[in-house]
N, C-alpha and C. Protein backbone atom coordinates (compact mmCIF):
# COMPACT_ATOMS: atom_id res chain seq x y z
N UNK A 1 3.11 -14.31 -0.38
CA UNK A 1 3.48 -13.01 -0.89
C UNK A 1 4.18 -12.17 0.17
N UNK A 2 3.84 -12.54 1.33
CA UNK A 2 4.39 -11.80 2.59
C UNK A 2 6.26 -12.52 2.52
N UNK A 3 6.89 -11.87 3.12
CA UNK A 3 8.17 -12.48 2.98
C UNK A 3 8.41 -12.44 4.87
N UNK A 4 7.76 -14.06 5.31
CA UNK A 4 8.19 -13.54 6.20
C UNK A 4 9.97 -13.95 6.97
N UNK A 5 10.24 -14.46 6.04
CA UNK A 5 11.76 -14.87 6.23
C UNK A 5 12.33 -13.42 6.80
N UNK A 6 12.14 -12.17 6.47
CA UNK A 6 13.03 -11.48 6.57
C UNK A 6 12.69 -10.50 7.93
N UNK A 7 12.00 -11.41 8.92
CA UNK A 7 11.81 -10.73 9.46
C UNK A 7 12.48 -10.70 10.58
N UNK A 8 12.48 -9.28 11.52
CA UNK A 8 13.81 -9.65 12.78
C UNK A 8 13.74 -10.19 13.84
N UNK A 9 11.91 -10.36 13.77
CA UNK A 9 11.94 -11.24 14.54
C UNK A 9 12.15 -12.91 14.62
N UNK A 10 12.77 -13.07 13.15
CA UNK A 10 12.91 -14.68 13.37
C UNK A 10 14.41 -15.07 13.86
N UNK A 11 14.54 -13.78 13.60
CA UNK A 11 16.38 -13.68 13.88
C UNK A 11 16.61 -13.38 15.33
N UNK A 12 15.06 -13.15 16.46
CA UNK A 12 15.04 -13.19 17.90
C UNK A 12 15.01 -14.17 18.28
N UNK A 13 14.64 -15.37 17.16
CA UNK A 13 14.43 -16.67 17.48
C UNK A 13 13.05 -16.96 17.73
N UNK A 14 11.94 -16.02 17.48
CA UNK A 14 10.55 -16.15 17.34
C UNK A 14 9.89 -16.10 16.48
N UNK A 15 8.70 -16.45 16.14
CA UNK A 15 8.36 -16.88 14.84
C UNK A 15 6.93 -17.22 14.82
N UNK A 16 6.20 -16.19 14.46
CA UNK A 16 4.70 -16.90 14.32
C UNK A 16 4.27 -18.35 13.88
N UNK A 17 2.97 -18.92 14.21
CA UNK A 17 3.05 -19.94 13.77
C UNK A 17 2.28 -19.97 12.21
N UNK A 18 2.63 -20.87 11.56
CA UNK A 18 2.31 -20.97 9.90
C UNK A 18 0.74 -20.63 9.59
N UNK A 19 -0.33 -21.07 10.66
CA UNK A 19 -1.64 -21.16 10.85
C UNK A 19 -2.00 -19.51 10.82
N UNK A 20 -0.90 -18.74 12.04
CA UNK A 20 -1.05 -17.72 12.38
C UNK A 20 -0.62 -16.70 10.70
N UNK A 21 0.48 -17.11 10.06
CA UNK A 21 0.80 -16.72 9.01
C UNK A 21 0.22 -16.34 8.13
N UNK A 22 -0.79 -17.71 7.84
CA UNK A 22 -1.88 -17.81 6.76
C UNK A 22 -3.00 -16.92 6.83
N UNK A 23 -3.34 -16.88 8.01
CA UNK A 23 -4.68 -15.99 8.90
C UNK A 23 -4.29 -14.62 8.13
N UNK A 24 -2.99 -13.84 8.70
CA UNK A 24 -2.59 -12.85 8.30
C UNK A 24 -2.70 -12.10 6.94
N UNK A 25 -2.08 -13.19 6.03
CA UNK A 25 -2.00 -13.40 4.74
C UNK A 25 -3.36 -13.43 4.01
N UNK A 26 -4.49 -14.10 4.54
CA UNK A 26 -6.04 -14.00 3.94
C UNK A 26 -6.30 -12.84 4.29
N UNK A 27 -6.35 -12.73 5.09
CA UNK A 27 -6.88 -11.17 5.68
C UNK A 27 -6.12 -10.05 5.36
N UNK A 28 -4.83 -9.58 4.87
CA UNK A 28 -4.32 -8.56 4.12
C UNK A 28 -4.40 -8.56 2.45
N UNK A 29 -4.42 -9.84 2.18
CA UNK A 29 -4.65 -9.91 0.83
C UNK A 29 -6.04 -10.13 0.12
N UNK A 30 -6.46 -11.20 0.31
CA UNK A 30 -8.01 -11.09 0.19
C UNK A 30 -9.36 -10.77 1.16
N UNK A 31 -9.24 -10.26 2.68
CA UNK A 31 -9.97 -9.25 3.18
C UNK A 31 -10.90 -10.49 4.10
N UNK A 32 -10.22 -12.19 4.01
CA UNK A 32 -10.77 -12.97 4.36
C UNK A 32 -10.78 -13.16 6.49
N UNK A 33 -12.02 -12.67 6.63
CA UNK A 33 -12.27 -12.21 8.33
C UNK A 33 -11.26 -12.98 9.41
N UNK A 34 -9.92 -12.47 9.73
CA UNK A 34 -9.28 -13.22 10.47
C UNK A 34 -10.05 -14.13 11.81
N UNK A 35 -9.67 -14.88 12.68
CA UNK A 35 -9.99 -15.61 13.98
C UNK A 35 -10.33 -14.45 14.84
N UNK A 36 -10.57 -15.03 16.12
CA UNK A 36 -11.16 -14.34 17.10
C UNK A 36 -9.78 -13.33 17.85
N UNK A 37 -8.73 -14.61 17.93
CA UNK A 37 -7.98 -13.57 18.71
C UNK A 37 -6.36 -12.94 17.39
N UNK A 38 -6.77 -13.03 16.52
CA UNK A 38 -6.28 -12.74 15.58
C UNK A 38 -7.06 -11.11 15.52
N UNK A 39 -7.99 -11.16 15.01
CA UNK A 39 -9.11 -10.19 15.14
C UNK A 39 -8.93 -9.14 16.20
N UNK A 40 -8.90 -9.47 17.28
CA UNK A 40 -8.59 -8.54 18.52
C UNK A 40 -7.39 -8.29 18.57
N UNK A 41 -6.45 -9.07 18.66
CA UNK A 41 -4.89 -8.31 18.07
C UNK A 41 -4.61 -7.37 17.31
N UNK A 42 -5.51 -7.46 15.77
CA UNK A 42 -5.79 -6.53 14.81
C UNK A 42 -6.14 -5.25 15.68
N UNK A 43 -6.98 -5.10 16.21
CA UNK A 43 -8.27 -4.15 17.08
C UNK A 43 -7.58 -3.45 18.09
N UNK A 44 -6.53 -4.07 18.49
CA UNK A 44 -5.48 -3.45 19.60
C UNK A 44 -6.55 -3.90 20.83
N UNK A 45 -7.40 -4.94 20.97
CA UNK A 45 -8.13 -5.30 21.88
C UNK A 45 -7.63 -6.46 23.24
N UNK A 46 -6.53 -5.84 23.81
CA UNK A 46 -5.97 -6.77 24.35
C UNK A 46 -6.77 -7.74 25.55
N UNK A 47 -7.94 -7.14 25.80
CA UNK A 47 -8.59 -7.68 26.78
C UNK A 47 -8.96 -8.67 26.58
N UNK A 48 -9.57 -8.92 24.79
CA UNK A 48 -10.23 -9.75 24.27
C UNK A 48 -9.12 -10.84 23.51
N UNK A 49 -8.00 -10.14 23.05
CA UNK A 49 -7.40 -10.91 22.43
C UNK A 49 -6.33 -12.17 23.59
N UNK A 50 -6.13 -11.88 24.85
CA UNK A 50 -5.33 -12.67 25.74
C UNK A 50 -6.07 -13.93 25.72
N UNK A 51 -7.37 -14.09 26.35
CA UNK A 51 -7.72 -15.10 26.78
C UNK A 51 -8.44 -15.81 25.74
N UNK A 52 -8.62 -15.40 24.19
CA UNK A 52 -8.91 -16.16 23.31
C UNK A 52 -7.64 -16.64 22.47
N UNK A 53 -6.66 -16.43 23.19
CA UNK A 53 -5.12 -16.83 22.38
C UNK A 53 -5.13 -18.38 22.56
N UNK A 54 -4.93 -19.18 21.22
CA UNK A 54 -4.57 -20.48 21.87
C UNK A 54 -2.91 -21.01 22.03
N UNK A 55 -3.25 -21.87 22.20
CA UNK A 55 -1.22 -22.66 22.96
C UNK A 55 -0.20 -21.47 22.04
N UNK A 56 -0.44 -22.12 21.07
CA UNK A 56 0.75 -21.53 20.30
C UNK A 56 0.99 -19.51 20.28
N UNK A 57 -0.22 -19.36 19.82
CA UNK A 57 -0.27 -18.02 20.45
C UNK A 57 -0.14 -17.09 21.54
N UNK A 58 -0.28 -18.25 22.60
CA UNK A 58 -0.12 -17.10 24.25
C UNK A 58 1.39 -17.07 24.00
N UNK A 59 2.18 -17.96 23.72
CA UNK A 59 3.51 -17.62 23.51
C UNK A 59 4.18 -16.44 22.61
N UNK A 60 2.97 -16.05 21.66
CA UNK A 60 4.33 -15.38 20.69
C UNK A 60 3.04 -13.80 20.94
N UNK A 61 2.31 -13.68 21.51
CA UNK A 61 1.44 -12.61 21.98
C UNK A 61 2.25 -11.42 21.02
N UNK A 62 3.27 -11.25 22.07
CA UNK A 62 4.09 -10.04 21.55
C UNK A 62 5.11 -9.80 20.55
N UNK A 63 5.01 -10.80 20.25
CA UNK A 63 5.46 -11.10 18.58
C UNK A 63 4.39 -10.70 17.24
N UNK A 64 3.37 -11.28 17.51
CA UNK A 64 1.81 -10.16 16.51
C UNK A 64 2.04 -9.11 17.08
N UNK A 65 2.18 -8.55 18.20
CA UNK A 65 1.73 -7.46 18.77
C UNK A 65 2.62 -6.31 17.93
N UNK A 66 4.31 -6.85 17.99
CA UNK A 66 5.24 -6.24 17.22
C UNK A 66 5.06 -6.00 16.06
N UNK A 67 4.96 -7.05 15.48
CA UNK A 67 5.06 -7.31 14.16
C UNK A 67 3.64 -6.34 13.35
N UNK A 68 2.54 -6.80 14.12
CA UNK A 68 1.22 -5.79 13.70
C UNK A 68 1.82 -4.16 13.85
N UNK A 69 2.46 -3.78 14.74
CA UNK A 69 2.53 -2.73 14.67
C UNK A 69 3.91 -2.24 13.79
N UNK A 70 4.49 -2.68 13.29
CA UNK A 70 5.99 -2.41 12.83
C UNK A 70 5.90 -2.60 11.34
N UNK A 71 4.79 -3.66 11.09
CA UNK A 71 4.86 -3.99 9.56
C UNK A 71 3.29 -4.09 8.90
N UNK A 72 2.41 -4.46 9.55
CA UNK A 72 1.22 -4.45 8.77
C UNK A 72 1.08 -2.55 8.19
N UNK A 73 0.42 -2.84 7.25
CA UNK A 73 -0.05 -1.86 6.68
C UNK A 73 -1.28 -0.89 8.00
N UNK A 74 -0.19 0.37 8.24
CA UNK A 74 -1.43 0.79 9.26
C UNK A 74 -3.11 1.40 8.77
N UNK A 75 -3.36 0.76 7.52
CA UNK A 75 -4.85 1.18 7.73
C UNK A 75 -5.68 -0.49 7.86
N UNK A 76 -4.99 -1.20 8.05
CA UNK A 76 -5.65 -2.00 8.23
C UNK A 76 -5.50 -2.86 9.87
N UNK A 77 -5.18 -2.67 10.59
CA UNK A 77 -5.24 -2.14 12.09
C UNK A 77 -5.84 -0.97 12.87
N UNK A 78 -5.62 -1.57 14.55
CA UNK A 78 -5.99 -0.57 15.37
C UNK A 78 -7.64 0.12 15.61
N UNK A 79 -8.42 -0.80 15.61
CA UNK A 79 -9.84 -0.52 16.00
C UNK A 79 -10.74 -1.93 15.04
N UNK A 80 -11.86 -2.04 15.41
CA UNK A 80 -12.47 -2.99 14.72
C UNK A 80 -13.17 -2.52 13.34
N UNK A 81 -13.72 -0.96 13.63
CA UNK A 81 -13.88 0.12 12.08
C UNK A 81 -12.83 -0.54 11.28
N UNK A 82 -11.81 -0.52 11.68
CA UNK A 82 -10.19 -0.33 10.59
C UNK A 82 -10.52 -1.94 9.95
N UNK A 83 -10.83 -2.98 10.43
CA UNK A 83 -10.46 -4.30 10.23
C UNK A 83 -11.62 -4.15 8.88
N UNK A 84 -13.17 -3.86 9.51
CA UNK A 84 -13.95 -4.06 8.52
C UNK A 84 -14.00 -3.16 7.03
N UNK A 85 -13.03 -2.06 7.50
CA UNK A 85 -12.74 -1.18 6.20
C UNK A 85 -12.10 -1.90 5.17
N UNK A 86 -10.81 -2.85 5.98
CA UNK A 86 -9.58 -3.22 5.66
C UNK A 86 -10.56 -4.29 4.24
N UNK A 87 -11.35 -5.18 5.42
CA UNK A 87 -12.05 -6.35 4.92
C UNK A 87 -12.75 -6.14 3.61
N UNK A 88 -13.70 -4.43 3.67
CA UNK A 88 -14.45 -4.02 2.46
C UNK A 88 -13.80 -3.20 1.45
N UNK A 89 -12.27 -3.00 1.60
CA UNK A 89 -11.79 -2.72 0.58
C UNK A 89 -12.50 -1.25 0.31
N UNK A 90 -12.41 -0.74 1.48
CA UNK A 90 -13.33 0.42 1.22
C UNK A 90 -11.98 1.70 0.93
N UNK A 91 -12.55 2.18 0.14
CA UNK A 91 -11.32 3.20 -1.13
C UNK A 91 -10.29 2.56 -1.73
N UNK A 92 -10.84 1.22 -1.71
CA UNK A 92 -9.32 0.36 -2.23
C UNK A 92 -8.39 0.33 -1.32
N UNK A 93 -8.17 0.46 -0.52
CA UNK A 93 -7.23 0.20 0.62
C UNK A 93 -6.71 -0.81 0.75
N UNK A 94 -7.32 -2.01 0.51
CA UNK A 94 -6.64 -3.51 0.27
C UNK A 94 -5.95 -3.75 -1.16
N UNK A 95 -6.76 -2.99 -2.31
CA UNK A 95 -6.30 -3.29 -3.39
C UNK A 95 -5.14 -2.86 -3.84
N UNK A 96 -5.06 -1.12 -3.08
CA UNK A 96 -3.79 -0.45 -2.88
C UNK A 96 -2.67 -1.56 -2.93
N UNK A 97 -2.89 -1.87 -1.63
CA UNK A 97 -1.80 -2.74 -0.79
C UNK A 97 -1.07 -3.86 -1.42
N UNK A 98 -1.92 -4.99 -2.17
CA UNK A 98 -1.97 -5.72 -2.93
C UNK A 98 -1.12 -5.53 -3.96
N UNK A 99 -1.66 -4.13 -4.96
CA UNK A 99 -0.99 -3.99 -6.33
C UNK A 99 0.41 -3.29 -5.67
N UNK A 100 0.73 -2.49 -4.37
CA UNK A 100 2.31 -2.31 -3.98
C UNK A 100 3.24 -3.77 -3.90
N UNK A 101 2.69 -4.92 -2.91
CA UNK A 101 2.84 -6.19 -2.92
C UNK A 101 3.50 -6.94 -4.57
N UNK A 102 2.71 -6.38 -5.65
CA UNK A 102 2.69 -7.45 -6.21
C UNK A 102 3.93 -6.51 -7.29
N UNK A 103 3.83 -5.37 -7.28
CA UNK A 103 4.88 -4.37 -7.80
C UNK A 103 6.46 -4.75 -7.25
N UNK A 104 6.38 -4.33 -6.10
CA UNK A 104 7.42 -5.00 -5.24
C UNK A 104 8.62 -5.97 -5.57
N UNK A 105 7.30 -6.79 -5.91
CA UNK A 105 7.49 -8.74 -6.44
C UNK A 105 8.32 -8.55 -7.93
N UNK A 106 7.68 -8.02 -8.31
CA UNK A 106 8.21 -7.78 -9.94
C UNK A 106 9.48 -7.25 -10.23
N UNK A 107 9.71 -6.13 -9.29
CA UNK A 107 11.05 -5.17 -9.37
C UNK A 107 11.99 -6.27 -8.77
N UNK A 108 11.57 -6.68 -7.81
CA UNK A 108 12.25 -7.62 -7.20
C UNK A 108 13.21 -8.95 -8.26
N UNK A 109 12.22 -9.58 -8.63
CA UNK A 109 12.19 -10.82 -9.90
C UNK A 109 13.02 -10.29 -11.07
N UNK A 110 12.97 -8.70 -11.43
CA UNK A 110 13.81 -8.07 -12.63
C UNK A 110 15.09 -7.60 -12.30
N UNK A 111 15.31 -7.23 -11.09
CA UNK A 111 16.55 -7.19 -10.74
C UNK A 111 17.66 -7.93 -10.39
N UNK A 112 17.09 -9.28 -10.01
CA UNK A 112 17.70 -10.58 -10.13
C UNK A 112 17.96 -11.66 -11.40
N UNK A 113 17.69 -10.75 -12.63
CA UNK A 113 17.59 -11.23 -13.83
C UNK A 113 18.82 -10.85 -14.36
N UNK A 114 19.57 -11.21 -14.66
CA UNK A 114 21.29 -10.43 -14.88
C UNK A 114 21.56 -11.04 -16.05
């Protein structure tokens, strides 16, 4: 549901990895508890999130780092409160997000209908 084709960072020539993608994708859409250093990325916890980065991740560090901050939805970032709010759907905040997502999708799909 995420589109991440369009993003500028693939056009830097960087590119999360698919694993990293999916993580993202559970956890904005169904509230499913990202990884450890997924998690601390979320949290803006850089202390925690460096040295639990694995291979593929120490490389693109600042590529989540961007991308979390430029495009995730900011209530679901930036402290570990925010993640577990994000997670409990607390005021609908995920569901919000979701039914914009899936709105999006639709306008999208009808305007390409000619």
């Amino acid at each position: 549901m995420i589109d991440w084709r369009t993003s500028d960072l693939r056009n830097m020539g960087m590119e999360l990895s698919l694993e990293t993608q999916e993580a993202i994708e559970n956890y904005l859409l169904h509230g499913w508890a990202p990884g450890g250093h997924l998690e601390a990325m979320l949290a803006h916890d850089y202390e925690r999130a460096f040295p639990t980065a694995d291979t593929a991740n120490r490389q693109t560090i600042w590529v989540l780092q961007r991308w979390i901050s430029e495009s995730a939805p900011p209530l679901c970032h930036g402290s570990y409160r925010a993640i577990d709010m994000w997670r409990d759907d607390v005021d609908g905040r995920r569901t919000d997000y979701v039914k914009g997502l899936e709105q999006k999708a639709m306008w999208q799909k009808l305007s390409t209908v000619a």
